[in-house]
PDB file of N, CA and C in Angstrom:
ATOM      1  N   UNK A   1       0.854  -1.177   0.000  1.00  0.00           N
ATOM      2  CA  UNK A   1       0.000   0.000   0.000  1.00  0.00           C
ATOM      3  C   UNK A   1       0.897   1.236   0.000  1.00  0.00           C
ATOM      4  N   UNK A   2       1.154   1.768  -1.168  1.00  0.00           N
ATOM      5  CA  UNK A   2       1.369   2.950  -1.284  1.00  0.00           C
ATOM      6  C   UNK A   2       0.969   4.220  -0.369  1.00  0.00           C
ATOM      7  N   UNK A   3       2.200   5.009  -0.146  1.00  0.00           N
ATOM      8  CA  UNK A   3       1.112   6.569   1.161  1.00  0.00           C
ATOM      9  C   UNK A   3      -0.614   7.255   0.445  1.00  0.00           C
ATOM     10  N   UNK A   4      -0.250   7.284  -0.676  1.00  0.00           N
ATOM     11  CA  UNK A   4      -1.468   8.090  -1.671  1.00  0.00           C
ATOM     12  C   UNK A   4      -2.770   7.476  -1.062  1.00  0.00           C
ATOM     13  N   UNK A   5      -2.971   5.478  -1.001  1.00  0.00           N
ATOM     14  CA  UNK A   5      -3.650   4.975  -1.354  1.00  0.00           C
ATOM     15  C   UNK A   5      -4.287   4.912   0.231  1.00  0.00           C
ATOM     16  N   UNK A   6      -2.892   5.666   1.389  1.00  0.00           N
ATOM     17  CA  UNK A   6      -2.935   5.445   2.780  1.00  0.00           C
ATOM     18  C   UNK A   6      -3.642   6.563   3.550  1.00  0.00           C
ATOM     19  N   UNK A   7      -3.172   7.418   2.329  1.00  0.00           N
ATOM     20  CA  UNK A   7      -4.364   8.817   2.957  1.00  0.00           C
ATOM     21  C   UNK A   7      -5.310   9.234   2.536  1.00  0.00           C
ATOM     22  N   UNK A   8      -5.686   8.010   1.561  1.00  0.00           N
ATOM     23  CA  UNK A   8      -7.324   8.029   0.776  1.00  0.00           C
ATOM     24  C   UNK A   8      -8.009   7.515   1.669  1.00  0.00           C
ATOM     25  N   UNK A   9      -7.498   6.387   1.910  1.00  0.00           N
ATOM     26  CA  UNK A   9      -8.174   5.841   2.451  1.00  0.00           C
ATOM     27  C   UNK A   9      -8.763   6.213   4.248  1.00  0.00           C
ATOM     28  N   UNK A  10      -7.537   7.265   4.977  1.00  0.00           N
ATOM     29  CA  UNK A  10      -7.526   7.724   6.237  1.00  0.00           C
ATOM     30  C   UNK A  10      -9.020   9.289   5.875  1.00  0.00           C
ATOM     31  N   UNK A  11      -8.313  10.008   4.871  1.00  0.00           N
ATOM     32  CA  UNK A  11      -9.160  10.924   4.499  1.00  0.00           C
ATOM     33  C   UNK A  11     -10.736  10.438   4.381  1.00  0.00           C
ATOM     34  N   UNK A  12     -11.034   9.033   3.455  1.00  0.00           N
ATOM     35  CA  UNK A  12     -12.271   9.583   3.506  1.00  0.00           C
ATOM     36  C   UNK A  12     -13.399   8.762   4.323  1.00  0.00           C
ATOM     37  N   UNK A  13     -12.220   7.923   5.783  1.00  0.00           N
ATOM     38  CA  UNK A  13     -13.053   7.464   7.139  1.00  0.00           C
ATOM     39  C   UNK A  13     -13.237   8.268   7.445  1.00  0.00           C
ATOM     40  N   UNK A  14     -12.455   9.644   7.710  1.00  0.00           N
ATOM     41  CA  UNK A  14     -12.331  10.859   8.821  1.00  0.00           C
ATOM     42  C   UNK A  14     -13.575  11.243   7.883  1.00  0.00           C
ATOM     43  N   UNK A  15     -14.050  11.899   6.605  1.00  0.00           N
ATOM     44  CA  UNK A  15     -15.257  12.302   6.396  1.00  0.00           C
ATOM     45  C   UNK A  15     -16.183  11.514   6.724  1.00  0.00           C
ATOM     46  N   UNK A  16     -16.323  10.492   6.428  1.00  0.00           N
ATOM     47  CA  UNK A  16     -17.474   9.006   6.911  1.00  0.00           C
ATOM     48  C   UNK A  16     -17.681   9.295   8.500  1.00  0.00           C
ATOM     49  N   UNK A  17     -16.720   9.109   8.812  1.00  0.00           N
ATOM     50  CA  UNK A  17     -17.329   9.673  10.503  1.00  0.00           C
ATOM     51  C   UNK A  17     -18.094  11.042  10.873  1.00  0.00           C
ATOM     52  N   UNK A  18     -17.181  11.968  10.628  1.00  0.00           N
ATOM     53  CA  UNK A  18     -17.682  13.099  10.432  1.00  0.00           C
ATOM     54  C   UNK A  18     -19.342  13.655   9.888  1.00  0.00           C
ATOM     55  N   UNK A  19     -19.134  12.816   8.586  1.00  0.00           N
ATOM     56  CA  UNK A  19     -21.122  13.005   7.924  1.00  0.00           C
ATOM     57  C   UNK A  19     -21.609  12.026   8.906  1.00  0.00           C
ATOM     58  N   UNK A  20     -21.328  10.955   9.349  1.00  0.00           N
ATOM     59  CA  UNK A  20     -22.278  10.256  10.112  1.00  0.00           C
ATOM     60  C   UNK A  20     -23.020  11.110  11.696  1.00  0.00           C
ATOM     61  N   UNK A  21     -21.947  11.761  12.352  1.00  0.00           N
ATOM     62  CA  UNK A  21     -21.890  12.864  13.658  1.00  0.00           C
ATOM     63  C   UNK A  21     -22.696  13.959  13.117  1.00  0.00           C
ATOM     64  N   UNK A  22     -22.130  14.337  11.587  1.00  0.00           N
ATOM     65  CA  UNK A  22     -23.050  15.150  11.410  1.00  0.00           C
ATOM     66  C   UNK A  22     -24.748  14.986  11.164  1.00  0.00           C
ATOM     67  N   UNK A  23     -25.393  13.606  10.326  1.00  0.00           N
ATOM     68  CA  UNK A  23     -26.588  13.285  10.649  1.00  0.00           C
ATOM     69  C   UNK A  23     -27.415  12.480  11.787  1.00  0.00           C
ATOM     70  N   UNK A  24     -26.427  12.306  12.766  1.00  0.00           N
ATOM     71  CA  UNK A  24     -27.307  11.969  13.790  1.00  0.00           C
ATOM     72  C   UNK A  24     -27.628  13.567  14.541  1.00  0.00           C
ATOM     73  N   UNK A  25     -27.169  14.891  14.090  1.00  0.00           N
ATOM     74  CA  UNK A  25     -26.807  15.788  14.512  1.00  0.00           C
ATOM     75  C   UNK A  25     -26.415  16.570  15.750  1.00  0.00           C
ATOM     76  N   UNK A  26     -25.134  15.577  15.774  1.00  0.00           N
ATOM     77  CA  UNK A  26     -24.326  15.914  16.989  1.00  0.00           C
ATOM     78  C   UNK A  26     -23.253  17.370  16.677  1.00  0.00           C
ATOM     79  N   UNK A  27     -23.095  17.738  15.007  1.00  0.00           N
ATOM     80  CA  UNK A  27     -22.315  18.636  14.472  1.00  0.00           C
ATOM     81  C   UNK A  27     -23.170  19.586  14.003  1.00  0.00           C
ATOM     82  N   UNK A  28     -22.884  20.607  13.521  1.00  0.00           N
ATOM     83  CA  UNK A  28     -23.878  21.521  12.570  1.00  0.00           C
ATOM     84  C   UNK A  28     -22.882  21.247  10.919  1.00  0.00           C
ATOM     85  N   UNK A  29     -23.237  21.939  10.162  1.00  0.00           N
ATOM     86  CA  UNK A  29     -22.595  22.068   8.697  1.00  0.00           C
ATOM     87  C   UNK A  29     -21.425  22.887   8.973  1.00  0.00           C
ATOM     88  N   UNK A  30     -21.639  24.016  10.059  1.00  0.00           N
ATOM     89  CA  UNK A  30     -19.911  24.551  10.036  1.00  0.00           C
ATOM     90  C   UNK A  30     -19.012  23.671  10.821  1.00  0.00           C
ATOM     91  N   UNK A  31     -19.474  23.314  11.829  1.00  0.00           N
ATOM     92  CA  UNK A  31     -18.548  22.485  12.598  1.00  0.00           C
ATOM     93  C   UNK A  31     -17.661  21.082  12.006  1.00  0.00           C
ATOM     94  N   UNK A  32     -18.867  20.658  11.246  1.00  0.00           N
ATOM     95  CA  UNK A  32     -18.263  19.271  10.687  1.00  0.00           C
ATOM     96  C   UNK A  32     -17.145  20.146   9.218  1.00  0.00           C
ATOM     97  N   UNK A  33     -17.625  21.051   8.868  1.00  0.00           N
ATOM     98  CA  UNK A  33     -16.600  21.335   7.810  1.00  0.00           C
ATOM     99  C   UNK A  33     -15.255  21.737   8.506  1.00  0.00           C
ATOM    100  N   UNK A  34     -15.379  22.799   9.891  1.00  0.00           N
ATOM    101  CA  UNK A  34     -14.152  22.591  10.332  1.00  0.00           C
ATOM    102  C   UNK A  34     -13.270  21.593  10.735  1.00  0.00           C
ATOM    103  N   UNK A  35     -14.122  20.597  11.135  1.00  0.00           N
ATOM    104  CA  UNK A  35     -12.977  19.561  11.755  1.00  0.00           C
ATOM    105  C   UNK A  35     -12.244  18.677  10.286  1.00  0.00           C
ATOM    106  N   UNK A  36     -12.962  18.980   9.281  1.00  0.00           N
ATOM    107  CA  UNK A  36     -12.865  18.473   7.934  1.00  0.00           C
ATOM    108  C   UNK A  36     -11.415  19.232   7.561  1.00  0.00           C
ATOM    109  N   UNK A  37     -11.478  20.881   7.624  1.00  0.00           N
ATOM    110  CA  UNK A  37     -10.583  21.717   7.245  1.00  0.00           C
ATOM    111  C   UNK A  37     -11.178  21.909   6.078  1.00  0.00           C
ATOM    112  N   UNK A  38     -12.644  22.175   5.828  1.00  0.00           N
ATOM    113  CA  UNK A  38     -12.837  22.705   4.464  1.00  0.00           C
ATOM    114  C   UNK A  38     -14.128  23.819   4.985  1.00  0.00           C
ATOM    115  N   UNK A  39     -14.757  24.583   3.843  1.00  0.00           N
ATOM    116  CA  UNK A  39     -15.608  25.150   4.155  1.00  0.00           C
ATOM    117  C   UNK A  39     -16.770  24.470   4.409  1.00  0.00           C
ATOM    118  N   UNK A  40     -18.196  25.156   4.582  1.00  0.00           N
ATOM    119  CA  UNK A  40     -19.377  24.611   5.380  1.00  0.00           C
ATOM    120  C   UNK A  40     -19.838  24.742   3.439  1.00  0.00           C
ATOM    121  N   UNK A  41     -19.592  24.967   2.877  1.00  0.00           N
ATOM    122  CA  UNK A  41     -19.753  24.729   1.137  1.00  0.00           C
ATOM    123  C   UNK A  41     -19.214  23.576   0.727  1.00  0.00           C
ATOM    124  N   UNK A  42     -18.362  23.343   1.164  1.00  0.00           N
ATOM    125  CA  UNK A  42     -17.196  22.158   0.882  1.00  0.00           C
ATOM    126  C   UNK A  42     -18.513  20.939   1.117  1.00  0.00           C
ATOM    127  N   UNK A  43     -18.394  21.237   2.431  1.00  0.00           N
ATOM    128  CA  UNK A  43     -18.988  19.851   3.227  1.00  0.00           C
ATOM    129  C   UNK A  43     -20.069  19.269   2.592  1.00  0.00           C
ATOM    130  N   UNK A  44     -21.107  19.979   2.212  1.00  0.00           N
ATOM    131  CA  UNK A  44     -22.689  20.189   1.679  1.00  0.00           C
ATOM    132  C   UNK A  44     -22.423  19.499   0.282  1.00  0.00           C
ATOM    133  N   UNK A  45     -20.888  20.126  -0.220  1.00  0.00           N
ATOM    134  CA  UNK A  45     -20.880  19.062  -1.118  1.00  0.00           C
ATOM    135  C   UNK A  45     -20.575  17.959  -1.061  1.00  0.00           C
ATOM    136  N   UNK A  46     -19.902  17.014  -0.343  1.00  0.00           N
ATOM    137  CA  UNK A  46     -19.622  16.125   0.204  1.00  0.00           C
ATOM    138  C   UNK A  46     -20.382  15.210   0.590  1.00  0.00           C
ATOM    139  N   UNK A  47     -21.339  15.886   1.485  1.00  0.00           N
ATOM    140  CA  UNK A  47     -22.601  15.164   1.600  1.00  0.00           C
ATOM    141  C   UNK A  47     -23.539  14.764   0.585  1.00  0.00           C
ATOM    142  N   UNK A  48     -23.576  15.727  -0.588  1.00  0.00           N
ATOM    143  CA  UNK A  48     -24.330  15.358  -1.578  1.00  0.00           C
ATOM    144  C   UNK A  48     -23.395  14.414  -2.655  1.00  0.00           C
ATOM    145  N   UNK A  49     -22.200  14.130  -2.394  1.00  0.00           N
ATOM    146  CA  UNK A  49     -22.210  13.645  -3.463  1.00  0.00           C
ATOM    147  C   UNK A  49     -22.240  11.704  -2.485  1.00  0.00           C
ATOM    148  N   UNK A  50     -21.815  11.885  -1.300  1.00  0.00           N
ATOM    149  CA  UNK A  50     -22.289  10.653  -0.635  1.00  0.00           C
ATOM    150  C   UNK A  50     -23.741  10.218  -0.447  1.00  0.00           C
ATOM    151  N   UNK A  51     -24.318  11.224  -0.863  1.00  0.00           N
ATOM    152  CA  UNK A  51     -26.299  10.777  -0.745  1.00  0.00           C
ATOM    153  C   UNK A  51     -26.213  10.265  -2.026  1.00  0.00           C
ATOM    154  N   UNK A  52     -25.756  11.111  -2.859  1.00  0.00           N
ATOM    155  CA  UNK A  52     -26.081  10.423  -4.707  1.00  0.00           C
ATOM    156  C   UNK A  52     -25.004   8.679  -5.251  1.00  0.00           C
ATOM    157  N   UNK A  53     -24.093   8.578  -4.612  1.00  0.00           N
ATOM    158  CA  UNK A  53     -22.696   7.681  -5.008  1.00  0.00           C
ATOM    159  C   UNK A  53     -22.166   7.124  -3.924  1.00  0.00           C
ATOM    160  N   UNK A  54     -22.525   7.305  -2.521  1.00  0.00           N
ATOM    161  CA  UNK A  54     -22.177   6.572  -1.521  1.00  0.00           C
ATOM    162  C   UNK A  54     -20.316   6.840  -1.250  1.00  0.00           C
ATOM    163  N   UNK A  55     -19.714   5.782  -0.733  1.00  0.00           N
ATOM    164  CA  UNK A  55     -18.348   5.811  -0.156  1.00  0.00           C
ATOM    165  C   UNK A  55     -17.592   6.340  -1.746  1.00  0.00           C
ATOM    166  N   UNK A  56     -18.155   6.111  -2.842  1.00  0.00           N
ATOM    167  CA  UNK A  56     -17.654   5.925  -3.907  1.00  0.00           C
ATOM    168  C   UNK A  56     -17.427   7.656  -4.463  1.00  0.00           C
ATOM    169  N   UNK A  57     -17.894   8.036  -3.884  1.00  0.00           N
ATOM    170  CA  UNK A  57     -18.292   9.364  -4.310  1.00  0.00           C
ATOM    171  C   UNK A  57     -17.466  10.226  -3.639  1.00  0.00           C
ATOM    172  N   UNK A  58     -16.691  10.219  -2.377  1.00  0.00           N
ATOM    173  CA  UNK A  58     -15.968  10.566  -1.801  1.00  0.00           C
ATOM    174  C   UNK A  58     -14.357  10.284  -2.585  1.00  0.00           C
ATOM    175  N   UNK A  59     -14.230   9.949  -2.965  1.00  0.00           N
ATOM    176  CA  UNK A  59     -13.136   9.702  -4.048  1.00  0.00           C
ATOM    177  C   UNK A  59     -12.129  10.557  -4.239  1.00  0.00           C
ATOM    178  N   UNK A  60     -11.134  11.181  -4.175  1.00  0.00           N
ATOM    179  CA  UNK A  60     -10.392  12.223  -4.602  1.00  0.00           C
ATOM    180  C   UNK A  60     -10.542  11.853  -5.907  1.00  0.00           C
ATOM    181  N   UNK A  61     -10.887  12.393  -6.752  1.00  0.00           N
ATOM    182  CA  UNK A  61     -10.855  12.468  -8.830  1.00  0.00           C
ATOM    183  C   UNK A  61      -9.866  12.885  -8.790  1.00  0.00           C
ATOM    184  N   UNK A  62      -9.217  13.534  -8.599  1.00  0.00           N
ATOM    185  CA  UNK A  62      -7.483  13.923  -9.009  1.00  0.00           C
ATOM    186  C   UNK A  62      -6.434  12.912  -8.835  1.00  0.00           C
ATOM    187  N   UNK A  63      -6.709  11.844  -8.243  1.00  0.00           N
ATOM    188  CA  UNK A  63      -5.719  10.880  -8.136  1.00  0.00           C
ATOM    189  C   UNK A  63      -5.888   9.705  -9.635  1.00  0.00           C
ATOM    190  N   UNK A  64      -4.368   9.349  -9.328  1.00  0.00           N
ATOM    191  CA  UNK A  64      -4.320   9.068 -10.880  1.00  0.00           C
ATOM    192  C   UNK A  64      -4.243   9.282 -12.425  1.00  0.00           C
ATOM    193  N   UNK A  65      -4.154  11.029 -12.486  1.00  0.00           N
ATOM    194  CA  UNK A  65      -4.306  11.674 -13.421  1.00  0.00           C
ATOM    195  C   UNK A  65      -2.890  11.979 -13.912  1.00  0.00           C
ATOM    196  N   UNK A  66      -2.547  12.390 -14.380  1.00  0.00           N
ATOM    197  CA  UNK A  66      -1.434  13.099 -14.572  1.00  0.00           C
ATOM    198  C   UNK A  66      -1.292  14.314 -14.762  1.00  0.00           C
ATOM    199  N   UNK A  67      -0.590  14.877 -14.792  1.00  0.00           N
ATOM    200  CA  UNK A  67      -0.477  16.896 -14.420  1.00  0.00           C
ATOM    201  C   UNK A  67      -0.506  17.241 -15.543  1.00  0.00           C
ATOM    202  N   UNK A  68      -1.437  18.423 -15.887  1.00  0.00           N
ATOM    203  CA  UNK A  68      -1.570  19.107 -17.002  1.00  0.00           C
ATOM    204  C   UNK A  68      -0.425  19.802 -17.129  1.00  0.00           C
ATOM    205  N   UNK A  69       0.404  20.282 -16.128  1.00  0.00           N
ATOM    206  CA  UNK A  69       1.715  20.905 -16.296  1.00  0.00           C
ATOM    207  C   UNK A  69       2.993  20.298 -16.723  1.00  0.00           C
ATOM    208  N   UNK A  70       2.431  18.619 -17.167  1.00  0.00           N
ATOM    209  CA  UNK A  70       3.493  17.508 -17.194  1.00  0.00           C
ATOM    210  C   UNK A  70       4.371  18.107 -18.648  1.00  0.00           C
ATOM    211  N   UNK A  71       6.474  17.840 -18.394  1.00  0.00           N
ATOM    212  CA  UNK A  71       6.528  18.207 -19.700  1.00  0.00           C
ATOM    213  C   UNK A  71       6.989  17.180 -20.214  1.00  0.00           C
ATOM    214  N   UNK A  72       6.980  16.849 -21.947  1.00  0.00           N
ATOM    215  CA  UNK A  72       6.539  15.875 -22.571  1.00  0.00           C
ATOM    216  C   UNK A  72       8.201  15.464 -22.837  1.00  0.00           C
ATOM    217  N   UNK A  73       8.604  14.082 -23.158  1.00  0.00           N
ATOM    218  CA  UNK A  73       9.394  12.987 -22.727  1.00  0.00           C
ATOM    219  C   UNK A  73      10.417  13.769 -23.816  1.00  0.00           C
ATOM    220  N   UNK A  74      10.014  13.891 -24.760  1.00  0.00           N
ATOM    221  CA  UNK A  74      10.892  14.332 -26.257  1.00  0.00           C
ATOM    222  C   UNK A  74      11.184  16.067 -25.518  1.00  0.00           C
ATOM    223  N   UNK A  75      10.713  16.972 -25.015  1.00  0.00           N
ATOM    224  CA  UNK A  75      10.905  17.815 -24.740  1.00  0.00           C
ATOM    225  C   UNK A  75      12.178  17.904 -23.393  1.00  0.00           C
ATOM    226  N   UNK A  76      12.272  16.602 -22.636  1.00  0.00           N
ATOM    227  CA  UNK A  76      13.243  16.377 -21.317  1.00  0.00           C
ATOM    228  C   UNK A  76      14.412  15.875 -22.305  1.00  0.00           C
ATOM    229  N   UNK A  77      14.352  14.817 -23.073  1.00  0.00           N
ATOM    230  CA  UNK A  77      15.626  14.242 -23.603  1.00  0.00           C
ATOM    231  C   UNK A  77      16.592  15.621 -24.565  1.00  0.00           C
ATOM    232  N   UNK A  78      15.426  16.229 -25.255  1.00  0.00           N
ATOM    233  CA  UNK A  78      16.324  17.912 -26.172  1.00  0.00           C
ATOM    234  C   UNK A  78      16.789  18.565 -24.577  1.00  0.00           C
ATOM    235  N   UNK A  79      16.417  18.616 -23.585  1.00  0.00           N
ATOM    236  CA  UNK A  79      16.552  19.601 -22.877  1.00  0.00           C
ATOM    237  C   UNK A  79      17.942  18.977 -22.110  1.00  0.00           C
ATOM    238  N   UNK A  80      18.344  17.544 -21.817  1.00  0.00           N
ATOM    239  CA  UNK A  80      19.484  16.980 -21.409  1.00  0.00           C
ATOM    240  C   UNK A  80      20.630  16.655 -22.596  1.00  0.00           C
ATOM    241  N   UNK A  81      19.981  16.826 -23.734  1.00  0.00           N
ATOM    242  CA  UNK A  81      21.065  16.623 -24.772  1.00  0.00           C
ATOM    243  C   UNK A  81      21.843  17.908 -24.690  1.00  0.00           C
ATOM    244  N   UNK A  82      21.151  18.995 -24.709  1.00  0.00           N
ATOM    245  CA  UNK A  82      21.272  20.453 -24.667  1.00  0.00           C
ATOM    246  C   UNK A  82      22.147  20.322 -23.912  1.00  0.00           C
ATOM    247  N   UNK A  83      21.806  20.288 -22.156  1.00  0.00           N
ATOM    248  CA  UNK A  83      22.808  20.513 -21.337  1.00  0.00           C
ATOM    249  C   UNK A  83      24.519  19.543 -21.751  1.00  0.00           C
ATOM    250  N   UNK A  84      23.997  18.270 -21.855  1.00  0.00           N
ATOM    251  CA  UNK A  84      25.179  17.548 -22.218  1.00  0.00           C
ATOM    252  C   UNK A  84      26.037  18.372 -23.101  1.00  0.00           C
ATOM    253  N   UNK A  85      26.161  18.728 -24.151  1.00  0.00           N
ATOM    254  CA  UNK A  85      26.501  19.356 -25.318  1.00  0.00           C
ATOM    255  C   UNK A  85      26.818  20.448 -25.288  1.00  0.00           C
ATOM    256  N   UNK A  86      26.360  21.434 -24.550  1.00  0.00           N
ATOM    257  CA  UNK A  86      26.937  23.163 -24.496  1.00  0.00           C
ATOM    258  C   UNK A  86      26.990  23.472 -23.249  1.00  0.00           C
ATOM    259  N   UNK A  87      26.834  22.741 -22.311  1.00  0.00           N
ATOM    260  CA  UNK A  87      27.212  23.097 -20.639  1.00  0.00           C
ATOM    261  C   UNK A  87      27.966  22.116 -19.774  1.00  0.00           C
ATOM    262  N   UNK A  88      29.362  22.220 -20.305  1.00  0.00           N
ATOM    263  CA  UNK A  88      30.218  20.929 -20.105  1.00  0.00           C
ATOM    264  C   UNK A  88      30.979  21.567 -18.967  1.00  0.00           C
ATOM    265  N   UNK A  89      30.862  21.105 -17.948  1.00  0.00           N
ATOM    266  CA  UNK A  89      31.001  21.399 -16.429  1.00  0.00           C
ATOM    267  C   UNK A  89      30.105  21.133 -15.418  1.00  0.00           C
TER     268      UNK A  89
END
């Protein structure tokens, strides 16, 4: 188990608990977003997307993607040939 897969999985008990405290309503919507560290907007979404998709829905979508800022393989090898070749030191 990879860390990524270690703080998916820690992240989205700590919400699971959290929405659960929050519908027996032991929390309000700001409180549970603070202990979350997100806004009371955040949360609401959170909750809705666990009413519509369940545990599944809690998901980070950004994992697994690759970075739009990624630079491309042919662009790293010109950029080390470069250095090799005119910055010899």
């Amino acid at each position: 188990m990879n860390r990524t897969t270690l703080l998916q999985d820690r992240r989205m008990e700590k919400i699971e608990d959290v929405l659960g405290r929050y519908l027996r309503r032991e929390l309000s919507g700001l409180e549970a977003g603070e202990l979350l560290g997100v806004s009371e907007r955040q949360f609401r979404r959170y909750r809705r997307r666990f009413d519509e998709e369940g545990l599944d829905g809690l998901v980070d979508r950004r994992l697994g993607k690759a970075s739009a800022r990624r630079v491309p393989v042919d662009r790293i090898a010109w950029l080390l040939d470069e250095y090799r070749t005119r910055h010899m030191g």
